[in-house]
C-alpha atoms as a PDB file:
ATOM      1  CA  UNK A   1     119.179 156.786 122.314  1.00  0.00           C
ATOM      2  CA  UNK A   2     120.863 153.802 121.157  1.00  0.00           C
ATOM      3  CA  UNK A   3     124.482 154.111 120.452  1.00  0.00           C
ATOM      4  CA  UNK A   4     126.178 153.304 117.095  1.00  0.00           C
ATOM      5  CA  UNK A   5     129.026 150.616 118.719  1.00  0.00           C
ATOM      6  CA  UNK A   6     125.399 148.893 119.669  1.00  0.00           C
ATOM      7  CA  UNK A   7     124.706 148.153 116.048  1.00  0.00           C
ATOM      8  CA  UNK A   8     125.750 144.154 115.524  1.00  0.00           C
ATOM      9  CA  UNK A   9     128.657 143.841 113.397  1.00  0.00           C
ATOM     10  CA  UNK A  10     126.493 141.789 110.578  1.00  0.00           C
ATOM     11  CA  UNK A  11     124.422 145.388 110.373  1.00  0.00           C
ATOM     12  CA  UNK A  12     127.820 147.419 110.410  1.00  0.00           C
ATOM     13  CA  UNK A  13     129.106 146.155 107.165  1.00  0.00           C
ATOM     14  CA  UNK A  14     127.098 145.511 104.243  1.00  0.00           C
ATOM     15  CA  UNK A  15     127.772 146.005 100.899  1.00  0.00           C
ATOM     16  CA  UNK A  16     131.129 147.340 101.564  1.00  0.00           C
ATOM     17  CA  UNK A  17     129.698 150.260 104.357  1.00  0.00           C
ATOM     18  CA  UNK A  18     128.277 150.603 107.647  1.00  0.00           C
ATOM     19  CA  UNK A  19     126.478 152.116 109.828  1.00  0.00           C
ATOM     20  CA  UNK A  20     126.923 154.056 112.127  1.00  0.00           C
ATOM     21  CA  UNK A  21     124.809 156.969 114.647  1.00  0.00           C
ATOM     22  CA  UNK A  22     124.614 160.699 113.247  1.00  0.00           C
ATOM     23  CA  UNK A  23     127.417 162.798 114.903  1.00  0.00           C
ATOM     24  CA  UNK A  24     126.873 166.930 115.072  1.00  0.00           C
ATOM     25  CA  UNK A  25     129.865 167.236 112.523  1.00  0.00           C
ATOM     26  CA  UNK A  26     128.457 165.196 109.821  1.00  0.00           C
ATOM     27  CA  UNK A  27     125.992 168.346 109.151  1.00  0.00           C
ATOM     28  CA  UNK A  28     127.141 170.006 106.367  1.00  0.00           C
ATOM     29  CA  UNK A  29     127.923 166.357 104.321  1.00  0.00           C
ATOM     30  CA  UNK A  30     123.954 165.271 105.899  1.00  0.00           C
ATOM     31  CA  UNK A  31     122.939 168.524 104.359  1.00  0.00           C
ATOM     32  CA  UNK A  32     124.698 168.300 101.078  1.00  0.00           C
ATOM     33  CA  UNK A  33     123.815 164.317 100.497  1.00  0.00           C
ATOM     34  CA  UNK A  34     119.821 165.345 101.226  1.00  0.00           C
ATOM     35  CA  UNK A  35     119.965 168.413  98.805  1.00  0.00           C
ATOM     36  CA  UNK A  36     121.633 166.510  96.439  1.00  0.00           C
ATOM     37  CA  UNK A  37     120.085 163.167  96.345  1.00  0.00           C
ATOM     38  CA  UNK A  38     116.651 164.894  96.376  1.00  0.00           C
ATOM     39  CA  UNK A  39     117.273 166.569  93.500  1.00  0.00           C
ATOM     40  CA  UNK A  40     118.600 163.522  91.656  1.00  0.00           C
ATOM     41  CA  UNK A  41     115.696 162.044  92.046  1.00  0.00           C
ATOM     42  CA  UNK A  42     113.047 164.708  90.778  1.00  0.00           C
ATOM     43  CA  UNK A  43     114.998 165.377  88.108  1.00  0.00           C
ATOM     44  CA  UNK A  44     115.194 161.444  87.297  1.00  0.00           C
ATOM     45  CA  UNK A  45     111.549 161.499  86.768  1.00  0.00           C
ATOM     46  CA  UNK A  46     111.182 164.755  84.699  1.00  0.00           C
ATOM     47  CA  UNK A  47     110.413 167.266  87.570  1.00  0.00           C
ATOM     48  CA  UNK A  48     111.937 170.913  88.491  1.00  0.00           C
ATOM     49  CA  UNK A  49     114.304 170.092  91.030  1.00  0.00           C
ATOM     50  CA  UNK A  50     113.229 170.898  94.566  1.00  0.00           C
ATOM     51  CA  UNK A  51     115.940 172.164  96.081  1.00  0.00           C
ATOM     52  CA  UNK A  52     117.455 175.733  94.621  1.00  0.00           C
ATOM     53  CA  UNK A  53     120.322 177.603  95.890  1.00  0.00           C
ATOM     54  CA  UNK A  54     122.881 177.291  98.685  1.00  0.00           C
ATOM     55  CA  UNK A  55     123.566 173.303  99.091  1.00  0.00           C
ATOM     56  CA  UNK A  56     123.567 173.930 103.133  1.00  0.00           C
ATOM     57  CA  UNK A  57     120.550 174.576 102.951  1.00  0.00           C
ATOM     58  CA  UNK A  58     119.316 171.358 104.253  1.00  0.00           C
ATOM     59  CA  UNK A  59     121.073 171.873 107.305  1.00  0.00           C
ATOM     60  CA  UNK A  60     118.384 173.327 109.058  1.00  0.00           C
ATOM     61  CA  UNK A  61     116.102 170.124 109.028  1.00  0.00           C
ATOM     62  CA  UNK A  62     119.608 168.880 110.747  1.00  0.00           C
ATOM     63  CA  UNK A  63     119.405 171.414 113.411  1.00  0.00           C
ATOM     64  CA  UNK A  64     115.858 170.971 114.683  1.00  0.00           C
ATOM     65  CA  UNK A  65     116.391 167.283 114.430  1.00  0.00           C
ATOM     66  CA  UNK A  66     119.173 167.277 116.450  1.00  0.00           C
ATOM     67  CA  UNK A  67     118.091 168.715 118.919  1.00  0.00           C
ATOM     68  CA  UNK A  68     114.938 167.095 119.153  1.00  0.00           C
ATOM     69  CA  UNK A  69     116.356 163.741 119.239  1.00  0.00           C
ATOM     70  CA  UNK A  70     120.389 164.454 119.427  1.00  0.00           C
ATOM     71  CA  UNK A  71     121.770 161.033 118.399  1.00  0.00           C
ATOM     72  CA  UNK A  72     119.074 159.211 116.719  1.00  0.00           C
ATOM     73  CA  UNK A  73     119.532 159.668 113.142  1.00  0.00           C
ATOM     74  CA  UNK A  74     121.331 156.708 110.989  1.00  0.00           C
ATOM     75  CA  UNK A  75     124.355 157.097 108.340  1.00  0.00           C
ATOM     76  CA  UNK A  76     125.936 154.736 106.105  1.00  0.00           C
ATOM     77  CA  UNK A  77     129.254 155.261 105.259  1.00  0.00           C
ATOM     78  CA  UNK A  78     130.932 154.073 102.951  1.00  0.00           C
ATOM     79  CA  UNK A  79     134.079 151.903 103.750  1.00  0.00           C
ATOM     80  CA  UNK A  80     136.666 152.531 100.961  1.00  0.00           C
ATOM     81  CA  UNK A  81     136.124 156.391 101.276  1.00  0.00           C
ATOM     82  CA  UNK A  82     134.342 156.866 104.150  1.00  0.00           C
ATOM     83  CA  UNK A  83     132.313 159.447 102.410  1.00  0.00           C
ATOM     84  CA  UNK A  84     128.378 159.027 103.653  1.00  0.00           C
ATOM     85  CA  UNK A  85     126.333 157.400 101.070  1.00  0.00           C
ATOM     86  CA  UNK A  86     122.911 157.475 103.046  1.00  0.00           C
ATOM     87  CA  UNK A  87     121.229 158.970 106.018  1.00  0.00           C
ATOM     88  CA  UNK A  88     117.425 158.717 107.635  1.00  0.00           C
ATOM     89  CA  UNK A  89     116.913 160.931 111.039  1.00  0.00           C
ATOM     90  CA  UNK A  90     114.965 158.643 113.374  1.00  0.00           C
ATOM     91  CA  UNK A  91     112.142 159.940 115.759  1.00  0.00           C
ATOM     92  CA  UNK A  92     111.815 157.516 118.724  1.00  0.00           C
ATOM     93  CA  UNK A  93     108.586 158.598 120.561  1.00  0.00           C
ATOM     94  CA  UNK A  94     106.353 157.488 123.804  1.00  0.00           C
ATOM     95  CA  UNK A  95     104.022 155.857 121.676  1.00  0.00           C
ATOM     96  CA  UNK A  96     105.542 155.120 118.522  1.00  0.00           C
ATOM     97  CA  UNK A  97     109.165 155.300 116.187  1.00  0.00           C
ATOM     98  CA  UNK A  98     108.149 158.131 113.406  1.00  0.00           C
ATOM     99  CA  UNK A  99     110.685 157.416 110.589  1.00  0.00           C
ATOM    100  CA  UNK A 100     112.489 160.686 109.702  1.00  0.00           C
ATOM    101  CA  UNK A 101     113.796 161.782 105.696  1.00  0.00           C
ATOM    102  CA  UNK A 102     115.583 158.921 104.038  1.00  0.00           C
ATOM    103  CA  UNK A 103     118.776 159.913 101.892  1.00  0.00           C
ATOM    104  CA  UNK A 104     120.775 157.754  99.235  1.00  0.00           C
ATOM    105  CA  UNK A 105     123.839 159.073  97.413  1.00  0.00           C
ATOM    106  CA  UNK A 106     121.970 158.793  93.666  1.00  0.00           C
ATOM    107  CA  UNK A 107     126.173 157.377  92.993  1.00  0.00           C
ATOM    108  CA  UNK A 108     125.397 154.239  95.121  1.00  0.00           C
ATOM    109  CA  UNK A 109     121.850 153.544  93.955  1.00  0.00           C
ATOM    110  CA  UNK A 110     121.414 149.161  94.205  1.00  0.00           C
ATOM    111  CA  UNK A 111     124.001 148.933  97.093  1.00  0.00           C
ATOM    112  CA  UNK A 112     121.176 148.432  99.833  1.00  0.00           C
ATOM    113  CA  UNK A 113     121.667 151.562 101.400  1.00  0.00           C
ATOM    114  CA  UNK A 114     118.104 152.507 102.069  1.00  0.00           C
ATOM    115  CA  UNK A 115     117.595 149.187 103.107  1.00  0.00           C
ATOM    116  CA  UNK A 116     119.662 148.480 105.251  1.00  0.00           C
ATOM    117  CA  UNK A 117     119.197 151.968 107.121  1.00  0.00           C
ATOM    118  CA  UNK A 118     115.683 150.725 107.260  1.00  0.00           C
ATOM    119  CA  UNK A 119     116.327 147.685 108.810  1.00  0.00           C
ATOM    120  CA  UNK A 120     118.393 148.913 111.884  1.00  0.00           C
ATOM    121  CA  UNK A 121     115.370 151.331 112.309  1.00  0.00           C
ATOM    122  CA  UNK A 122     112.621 148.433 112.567  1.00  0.00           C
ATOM    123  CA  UNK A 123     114.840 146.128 114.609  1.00  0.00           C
ATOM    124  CA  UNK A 124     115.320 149.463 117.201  1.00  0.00           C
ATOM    125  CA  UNK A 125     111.409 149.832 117.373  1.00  0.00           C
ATOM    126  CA  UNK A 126     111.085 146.123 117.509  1.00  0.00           C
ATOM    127  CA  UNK A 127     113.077 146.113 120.623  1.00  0.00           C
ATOM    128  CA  UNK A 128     111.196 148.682 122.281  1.00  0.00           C
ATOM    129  CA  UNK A 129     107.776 147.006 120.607  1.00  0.00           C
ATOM    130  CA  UNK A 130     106.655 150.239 119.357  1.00  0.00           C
ATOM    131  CA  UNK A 131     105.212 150.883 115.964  1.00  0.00           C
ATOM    132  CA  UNK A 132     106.653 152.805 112.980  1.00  0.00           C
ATOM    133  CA  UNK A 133     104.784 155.784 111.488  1.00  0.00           C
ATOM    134  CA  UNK A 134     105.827 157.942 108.569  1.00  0.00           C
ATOM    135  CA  UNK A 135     104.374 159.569 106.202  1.00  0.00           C
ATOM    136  CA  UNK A 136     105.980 159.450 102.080  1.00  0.00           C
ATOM    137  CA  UNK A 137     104.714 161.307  99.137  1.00  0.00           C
ATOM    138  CA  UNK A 138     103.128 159.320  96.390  1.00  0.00           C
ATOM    139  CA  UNK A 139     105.240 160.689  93.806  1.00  0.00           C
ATOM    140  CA  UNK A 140     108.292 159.172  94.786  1.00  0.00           C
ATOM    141  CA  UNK A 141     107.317 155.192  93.886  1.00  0.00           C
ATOM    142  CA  UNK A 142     110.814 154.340  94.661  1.00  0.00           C
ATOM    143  CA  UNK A 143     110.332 154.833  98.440  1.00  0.00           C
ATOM    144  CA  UNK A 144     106.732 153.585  98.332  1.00  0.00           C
ATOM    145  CA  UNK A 145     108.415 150.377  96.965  1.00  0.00           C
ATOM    146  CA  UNK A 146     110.712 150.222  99.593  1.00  0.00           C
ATOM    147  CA  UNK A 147     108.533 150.427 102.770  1.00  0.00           C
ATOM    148  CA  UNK A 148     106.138 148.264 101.199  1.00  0.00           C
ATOM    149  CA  UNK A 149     108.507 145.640 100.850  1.00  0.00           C
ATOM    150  CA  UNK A 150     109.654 146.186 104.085  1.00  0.00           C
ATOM    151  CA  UNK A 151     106.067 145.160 105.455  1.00  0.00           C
ATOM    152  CA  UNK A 152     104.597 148.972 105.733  1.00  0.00           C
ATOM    153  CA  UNK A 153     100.584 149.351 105.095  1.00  0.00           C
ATOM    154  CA  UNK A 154      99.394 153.032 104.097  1.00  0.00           C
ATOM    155  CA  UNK A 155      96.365 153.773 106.070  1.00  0.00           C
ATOM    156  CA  UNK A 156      95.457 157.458 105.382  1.00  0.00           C
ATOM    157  CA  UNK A 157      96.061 159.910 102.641  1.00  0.00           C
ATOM    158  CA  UNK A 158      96.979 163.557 103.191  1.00  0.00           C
ATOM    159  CA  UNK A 159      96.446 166.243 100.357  1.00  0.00           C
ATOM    160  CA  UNK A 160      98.872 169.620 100.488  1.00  0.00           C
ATOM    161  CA  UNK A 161      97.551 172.713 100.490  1.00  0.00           C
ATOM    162  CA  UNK A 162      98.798 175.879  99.880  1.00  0.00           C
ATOM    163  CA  UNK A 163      96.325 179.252 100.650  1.00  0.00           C
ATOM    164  CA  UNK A 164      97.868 182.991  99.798  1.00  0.00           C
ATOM    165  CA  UNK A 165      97.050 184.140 103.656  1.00  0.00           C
ATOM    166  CA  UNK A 166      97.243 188.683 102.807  1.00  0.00           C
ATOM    167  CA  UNK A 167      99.539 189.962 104.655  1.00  0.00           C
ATOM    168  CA  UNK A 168      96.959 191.784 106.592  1.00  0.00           C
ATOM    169  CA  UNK A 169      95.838 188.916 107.607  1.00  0.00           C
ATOM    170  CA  UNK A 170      92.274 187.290 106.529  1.00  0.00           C
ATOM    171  CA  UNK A 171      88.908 189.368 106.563  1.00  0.00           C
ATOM    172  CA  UNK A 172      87.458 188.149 109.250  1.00  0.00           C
ATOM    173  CA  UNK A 173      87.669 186.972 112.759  1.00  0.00           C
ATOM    174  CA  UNK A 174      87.281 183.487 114.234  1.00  0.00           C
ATOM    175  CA  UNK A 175      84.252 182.223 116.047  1.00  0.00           C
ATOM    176  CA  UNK A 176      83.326 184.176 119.131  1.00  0.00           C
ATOM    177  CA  UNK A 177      83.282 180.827 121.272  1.00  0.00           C
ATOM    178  CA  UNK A 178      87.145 180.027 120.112  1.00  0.00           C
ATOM    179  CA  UNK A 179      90.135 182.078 121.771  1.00  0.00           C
ATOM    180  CA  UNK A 180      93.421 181.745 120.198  1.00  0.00           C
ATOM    181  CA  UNK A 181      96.701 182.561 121.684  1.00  0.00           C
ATOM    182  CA  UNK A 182     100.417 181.209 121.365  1.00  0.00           C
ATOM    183  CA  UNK A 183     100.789 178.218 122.966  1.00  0.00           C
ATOM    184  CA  UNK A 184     102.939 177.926 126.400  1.00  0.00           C
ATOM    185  CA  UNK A 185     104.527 175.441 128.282  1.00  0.00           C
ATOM    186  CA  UNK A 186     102.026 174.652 130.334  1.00  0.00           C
ATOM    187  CA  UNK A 187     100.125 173.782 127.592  1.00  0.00           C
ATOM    188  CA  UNK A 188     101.969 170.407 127.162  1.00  0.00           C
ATOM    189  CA  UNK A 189      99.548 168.148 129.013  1.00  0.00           C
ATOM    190  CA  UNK A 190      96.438 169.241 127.579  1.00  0.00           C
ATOM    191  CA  UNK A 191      98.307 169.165 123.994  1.00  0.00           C
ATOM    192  CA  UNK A 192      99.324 165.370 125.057  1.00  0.00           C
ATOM    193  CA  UNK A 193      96.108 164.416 125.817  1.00  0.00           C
ATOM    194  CA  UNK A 194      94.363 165.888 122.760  1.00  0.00           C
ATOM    195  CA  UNK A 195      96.781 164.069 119.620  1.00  0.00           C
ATOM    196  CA  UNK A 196      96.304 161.218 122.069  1.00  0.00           C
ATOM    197  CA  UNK A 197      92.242 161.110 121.680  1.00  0.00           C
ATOM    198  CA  UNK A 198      93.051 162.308 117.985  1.00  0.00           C
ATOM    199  CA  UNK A 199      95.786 160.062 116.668  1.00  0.00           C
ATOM    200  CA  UNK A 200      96.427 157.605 119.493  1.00  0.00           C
ATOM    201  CA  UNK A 201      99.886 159.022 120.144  1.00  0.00           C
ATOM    202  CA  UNK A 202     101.943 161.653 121.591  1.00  0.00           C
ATOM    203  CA  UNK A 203     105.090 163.515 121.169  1.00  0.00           C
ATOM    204  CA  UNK A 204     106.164 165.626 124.220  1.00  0.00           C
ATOM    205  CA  UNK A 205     109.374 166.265 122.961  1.00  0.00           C
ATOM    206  CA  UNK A 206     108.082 167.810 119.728  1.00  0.00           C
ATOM    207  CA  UNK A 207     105.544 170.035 121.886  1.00  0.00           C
ATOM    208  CA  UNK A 208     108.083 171.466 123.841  1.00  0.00           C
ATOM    209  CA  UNK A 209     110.581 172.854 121.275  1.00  0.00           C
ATOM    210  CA  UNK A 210     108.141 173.868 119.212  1.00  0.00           C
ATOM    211  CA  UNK A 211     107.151 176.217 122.253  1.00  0.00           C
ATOM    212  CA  UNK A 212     110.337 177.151 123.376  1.00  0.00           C
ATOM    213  CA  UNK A 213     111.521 177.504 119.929  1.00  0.00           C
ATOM    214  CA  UNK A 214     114.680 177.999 120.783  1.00  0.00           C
ATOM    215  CA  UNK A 215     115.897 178.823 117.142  1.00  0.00           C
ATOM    216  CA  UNK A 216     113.233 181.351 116.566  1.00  0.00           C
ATOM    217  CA  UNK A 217     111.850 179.336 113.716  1.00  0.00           C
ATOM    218  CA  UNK A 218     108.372 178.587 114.587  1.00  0.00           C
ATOM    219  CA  UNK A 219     105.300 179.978 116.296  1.00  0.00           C
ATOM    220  CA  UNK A 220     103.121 177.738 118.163  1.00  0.00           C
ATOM    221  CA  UNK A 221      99.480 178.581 118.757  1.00  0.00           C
END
């Protein structure tokens, strides 16, 4: 983890806010600023909005992330008010930085926000000499436009799917050669070793609370 009071004081104000490292109480303004913001910006371009419902409801990406990597994430706040005005949770891995959701208050749109937050986040990997991976949707050109600029290369495309699975589960059964059961712990080397031959990284710390799932969110198999 690298502290907030690390961050140089050119970095800490810019634009009239700074940065500064997520804290467990900012949850609930993380959570609003992401539902929020996200929304802002699907309406902006003529799309249903993509958050419905209670505004805390982003504050279970929060959670997990915190936990994962308690401390990582990056706000701006905003100096006058000291409201925060943008937020990115930050992934720092054995192999790699994997850059997290990035949030900017739609009010302070052109202040750098995004920006800057990106910055700290590719001087932190730069120190470590890791590389940055992320993955952004195609829809939102904004963001495309930013990482581009910021020296980012796409190199794969993903497609989502959605399939209706009956609640009874599909009509037939898996190959007789191929067991599946829910992953366990001791899994975690052999689950290393495998993304490693696939994707040329790992992410232990990912692995293991998706196993222990300690908030009873997921199923790992």
């Amino acid at each position: 983890m690298i502290p907030w009071d690390r961050i140089s004081e050119d970095r800490m104000s810019q634009s009239g806010f700074h940065l500064r490292s997520m804290q467990p109480e900012d949850r609930d303004e993380i959570a609003r600023l992401i539902y929020h913001s996200t929304n802002a910006y699907y309406e902006s371009i003529g799309r249903d909005r993509i958050f419905q419902g209670d505004e805390l409801q982003p504050g279970e990406m929060f959670d997990v992330y915190q936990q994962i990597d308690p401390g990582e994430g990056i706000v701006a706040v905003d100096d006058a008010t000291q409201q925060i005005i943008g937020s990115c949770f930050v992934h720092p891995r054995e192999t790699h930085f994997s850059l997290g959701i990035m949030n900017a208050h739609a009010d302070h749109f052109g202040r750098g926000v995004a920006r800057t937050i990106l910055a700290e986040i590719i001087r932190r990997a730069q120190e470590q000499q890791k590389p940055i991976r992320l993955v952004s949707s195609c829809f939102n050109l904004d963001s495309y436009s930013l990482y581009t600029r910021a020296g980012f290369v796409p190199f794969a495309t993903y497609q989502d799917m959605f399939l209706e699975v009956p609640e009874a589960g599909l009509p037939f059964d898996p190959p007789n050669d191929i067991g599946v059961r829910p992953a366990e712990l001791s899994d975690i080397d052999a689950i290393r070793e495998l993304e490693q031959q696939v994707s040329g990284i790992t992410r232990v710390s990912d692995y293991r609370y998706f196993i222990e799932n300690p908030d009873g969110l997921w199923t790992g198999f």
